[in-house]
Protein backbone atom coordinates (compact mmCIF):
# COMPACT_ATOMS: atom_id res chain seq x y z
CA UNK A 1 -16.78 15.75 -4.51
CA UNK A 2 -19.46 15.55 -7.07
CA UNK A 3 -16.70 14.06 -9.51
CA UNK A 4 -15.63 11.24 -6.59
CA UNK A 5 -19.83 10.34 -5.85
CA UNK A 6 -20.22 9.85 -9.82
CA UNK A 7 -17.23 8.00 -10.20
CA UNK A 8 -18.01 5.38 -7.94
CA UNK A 9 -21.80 5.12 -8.78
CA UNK A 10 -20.59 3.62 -11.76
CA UNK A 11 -17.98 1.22 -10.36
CA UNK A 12 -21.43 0.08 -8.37
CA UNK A 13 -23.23 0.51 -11.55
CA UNK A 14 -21.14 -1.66 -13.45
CA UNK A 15 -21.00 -4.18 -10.35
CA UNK A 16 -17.57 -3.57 -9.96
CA UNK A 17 -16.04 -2.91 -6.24
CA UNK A 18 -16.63 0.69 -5.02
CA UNK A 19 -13.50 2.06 -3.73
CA UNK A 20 -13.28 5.02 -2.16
CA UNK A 21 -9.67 6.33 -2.86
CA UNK A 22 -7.60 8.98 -0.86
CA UNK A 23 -4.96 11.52 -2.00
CA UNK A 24 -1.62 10.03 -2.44
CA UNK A 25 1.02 10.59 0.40
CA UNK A 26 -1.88 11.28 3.05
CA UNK A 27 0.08 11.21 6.37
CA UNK A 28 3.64 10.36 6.38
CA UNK A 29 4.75 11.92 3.21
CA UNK A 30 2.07 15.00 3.54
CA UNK A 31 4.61 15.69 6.61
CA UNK A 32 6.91 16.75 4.68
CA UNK A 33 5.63 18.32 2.00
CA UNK A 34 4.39 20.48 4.79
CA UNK A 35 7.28 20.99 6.81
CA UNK A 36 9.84 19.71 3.88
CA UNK A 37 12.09 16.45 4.37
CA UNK A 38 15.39 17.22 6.17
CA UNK A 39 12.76 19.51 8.58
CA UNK A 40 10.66 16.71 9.43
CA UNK A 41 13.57 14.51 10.06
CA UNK A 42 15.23 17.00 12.84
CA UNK A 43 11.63 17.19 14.18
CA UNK A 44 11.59 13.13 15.06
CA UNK A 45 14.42 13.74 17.16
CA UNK A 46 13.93 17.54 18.42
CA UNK A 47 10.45 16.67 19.22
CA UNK A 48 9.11 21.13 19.24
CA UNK A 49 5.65 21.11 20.43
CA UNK A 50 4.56 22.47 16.64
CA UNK A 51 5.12 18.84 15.14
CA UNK A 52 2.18 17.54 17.92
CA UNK A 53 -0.13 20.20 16.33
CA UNK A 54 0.80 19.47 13.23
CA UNK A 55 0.17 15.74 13.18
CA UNK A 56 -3.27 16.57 14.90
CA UNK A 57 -4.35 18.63 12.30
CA UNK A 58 -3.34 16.41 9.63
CA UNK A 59 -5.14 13.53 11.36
CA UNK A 60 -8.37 15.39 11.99
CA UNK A 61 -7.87 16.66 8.41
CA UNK A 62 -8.01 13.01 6.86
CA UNK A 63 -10.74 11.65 9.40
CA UNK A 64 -13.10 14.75 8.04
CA UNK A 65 -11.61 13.43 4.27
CA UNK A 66 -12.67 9.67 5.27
CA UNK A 67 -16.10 10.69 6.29
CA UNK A 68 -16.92 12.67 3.38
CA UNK A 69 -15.96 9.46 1.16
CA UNK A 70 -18.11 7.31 3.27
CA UNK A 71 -21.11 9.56 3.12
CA UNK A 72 -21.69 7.57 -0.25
CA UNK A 73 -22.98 4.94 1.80
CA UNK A 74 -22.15 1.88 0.00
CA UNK A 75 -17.95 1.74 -0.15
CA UNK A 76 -16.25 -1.95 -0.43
CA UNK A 77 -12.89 -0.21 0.72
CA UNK A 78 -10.67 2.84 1.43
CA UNK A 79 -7.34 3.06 -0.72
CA UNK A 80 -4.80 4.98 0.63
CA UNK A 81 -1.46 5.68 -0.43
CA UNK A 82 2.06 6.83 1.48
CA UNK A 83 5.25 5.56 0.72
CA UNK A 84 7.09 4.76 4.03
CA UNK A 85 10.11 3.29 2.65
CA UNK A 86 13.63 3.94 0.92
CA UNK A 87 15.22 1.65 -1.42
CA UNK A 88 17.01 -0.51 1.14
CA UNK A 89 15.61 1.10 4.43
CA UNK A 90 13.63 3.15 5.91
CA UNK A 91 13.76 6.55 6.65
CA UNK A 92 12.71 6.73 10.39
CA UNK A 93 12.80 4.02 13.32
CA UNK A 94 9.98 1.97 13.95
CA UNK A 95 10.51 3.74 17.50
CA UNK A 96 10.00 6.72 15.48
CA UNK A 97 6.46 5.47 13.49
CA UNK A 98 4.92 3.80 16.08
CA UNK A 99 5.25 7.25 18.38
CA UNK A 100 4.40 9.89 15.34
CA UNK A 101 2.86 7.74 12.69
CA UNK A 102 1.33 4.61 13.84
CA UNK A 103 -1.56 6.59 16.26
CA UNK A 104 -3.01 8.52 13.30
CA UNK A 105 -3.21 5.60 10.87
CA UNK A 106 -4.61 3.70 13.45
CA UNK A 107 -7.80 6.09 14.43
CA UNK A 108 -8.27 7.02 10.19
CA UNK A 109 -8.55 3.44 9.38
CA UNK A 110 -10.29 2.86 12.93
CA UNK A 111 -13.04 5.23 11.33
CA UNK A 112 -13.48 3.10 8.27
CA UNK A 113 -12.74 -0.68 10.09
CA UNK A 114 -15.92 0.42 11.80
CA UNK A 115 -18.32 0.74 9.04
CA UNK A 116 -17.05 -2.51 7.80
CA UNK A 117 -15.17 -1.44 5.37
CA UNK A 118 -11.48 -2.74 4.08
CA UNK A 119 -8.64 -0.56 4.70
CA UNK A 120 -5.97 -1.14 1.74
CA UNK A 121 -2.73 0.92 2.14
CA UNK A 122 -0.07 1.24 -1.07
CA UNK A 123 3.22 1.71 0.20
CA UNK A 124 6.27 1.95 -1.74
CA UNK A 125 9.64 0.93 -0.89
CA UNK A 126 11.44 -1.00 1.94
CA UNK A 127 9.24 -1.10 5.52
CA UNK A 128 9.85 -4.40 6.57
CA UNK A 129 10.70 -2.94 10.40
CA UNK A 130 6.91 -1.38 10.35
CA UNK A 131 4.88 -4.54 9.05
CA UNK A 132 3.44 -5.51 12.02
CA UNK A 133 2.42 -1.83 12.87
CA UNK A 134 0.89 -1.94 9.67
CA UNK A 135 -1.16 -4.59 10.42
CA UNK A 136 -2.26 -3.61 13.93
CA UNK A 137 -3.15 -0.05 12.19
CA UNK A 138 -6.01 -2.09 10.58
CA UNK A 139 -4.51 -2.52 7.11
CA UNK A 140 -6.46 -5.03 5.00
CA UNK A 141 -4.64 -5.47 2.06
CA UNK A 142 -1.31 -4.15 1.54
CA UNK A 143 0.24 -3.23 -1.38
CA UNK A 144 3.75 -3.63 -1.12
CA UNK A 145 6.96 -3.48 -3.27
CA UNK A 146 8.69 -7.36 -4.00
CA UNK A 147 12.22 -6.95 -4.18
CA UNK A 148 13.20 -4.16 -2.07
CA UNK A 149 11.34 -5.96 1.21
CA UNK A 150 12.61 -9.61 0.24
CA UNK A 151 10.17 -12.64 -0.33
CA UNK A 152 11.58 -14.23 3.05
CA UNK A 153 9.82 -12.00 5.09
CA UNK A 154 6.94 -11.26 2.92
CA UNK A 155 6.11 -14.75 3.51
CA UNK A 156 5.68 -14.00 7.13
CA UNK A 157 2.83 -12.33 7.09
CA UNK A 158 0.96 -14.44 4.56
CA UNK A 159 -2.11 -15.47 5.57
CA UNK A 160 -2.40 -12.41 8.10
CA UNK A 161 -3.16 -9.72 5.17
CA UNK A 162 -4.36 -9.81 1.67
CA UNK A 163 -1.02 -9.42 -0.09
CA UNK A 164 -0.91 -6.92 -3.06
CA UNK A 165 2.62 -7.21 -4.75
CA UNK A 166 4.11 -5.29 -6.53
CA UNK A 167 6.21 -7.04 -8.82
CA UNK A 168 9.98 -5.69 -9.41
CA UNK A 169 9.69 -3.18 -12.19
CA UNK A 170 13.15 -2.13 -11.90
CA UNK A 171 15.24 -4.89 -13.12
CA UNK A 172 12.96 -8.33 -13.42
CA UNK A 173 10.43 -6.88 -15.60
CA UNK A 174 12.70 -4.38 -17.94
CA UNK A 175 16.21 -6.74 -17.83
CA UNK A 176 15.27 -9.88 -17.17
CA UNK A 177 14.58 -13.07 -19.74
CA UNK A 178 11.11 -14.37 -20.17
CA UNK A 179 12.47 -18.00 -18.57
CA UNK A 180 12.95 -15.59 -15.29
CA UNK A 181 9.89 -13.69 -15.48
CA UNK A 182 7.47 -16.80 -15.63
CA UNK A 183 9.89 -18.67 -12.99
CA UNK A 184 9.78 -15.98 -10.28
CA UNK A 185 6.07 -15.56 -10.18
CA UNK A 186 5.72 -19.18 -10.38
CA UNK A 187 7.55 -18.54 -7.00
CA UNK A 188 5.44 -15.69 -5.45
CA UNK A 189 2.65 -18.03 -5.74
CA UNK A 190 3.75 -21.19 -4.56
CA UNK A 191 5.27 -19.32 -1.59
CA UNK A 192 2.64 -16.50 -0.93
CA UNK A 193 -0.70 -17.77 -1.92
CA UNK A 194 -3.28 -19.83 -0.04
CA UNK A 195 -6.33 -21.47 -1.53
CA UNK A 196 -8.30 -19.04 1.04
CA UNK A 197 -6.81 -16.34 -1.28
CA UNK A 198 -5.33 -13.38 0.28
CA UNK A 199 -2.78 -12.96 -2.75
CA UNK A 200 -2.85 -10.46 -5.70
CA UNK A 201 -0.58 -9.03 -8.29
CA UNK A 202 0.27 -5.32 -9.69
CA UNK A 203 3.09 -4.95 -12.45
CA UNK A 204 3.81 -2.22 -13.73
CA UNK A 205 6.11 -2.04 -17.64
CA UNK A 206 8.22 0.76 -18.26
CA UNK A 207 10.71 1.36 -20.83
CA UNK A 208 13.04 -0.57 -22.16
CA UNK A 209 11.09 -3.58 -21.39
CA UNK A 210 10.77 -5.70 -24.29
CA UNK A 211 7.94 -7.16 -25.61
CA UNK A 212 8.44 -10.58 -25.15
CA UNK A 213 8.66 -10.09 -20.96
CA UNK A 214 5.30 -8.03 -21.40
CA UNK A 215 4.21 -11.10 -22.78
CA UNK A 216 6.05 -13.70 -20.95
CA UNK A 217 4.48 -11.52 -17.61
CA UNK A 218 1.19 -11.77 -18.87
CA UNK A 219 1.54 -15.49 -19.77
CA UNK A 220 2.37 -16.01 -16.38
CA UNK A 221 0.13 -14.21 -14.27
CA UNK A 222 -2.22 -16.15 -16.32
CA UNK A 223 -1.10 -19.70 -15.61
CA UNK A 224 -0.73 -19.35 -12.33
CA UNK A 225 -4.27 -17.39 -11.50
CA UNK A 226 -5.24 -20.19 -9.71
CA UNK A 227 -2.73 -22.27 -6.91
CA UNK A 228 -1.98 -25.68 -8.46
C-alpha cells in the first residue's frame, strides 16, 4: 500500500490525474479464477447456496480494497478492470449479470460515485447485451473494445458515457493500409465525439504491424484531436 500512496502522490505531484487503480479481473473474472470457468458457468444455472457466499465475500472484499485506495484522500477516479466479453458474445445472459454481477458492481462503484469520484471500467471483448447495466452500475468512462461490439451500437450510448475505445488491434492496426487506418478513425470521431467531449482513444501495436500504420495511427489520432 505504501507503493500505491507514493505512486499517486506523484501523479498529483506532477499535476497529472490521480487514479486510483484496482487489480485486474476484480469481480466477474476473479469468479472464476476462484471457482474455475466451466464451474462458474454450471453455478449460473445450478444456483448452490455457496456461489451467494461467494459473491458476498468477493464484494465485501473489493469495497474494503476501494476504501483503502480512497483513504489517500484526493483520487480523480477508480480504474477497474474485468473483461465481460467473448469475441463475438458473451459468456453469460444479461439475465444472468444483472442477477449475479450487476448488484456488486453497482454498491463498489456506489462507494466511490459517493465521494465524487469517476468510476472507469476496462472491459474487453463483446458486451453489447450488458451496456446499459454498465451504465446504471455507475460507470463513468468505459473502456471498450471497437470492432468486436460494432460502431452502430457504440454510437448509442454516446453522449451518455465518456467513451474510451479501444481501437482494433487485431486486424486494422497490424493488416490494414495506412489509407484505412487514418479513414476509420476519421470515422470514430465524426460518429462518436461531441464538442462536450466524452470521447478518447487507446491503441495498442503488436507485431507484425508495420511501421508506416504506427505512423499513419499516430498521424491520425493527431489530426483529428479536435472535432472539425
Amino acid at each position: 500500500w505504501e507503493s500505491v500512496y507514493e505512486s499517486m502522490e506523484r501523479a498529483r505531484e506532477r499535476g497529472d490525474l490521480v487514479v486510483a487503480g484496482m487489480p485486474h479481473g476484480f469481480f466477474f473474472q476473479r469468479l472464476y479464477y476462484l471457482r474455475g470457468f466451466t464451474n462458474l458457468m454450471m453455478d449460473f444455472v445450478k444456483r448452490p447456496p455457496q456461489l451467494y457466499e461467494l459473491i458476498d465475500m468477493l464484494t465485501e472484499y473489493n469495497l474494503e480494497l476501494v476504501k483503502r485506495l480512497l483513504k489517500f484522500g484526493e483520487v480523480d477516479l477508480v480504474s477497474f478492470g474485468d473483461d465481460l466479453g467473448c469475441q463475438d458474445r458473451m459468456p453469460i445472459s444479461p439475465k444472468t449479470f444483472r442477477e449475479f454481477i450487476y448488484p456488486a458492481y453497482k454498491k463498489i462503484f456506489g462507494l466511490v460515485k459517493e465521494k465524487g469520484i469517476l468510476v472507469r471500467l476496462h472491459t474487453d471483448g463483446h458486451i453489447v447485451e450488458v451496456m446499459d447495466q454498465l451504465l446504471e452500475s455507475g460507470v463513468d468512462i468505459l473502456n471498450i473494445q471497437d470492432r468486436v461490439n460494432g460502431l452502430e451500437n457504440l454510437v448509442k450510448i454516446k453522449g451518455k458515457v465518456c467513451i474510451d475505445l479501444d481501437i482494433d488491434r487485431q486486424k486494422l492496426i497490424p493488416y490494414g493500409t495506412p489509407t484505412e487506418i487514418k479513414y476509420y478513425i476519421r470515422e470514430l470521431v465524426r460518429k462518436l465525439a461531441l464538442k462536450k467531449g466524452g470521447l478518447m482513444f487507446y491503441a495498442e501495436v503488436h507485431p507484425p504491424t508495420p511501421l508506416e500504420n504506427i505512423k499513419a495511427l499516430a498521424e491520425a489520432l493527431e489530426e483529428n484531436i479536435w472535432l472539425k
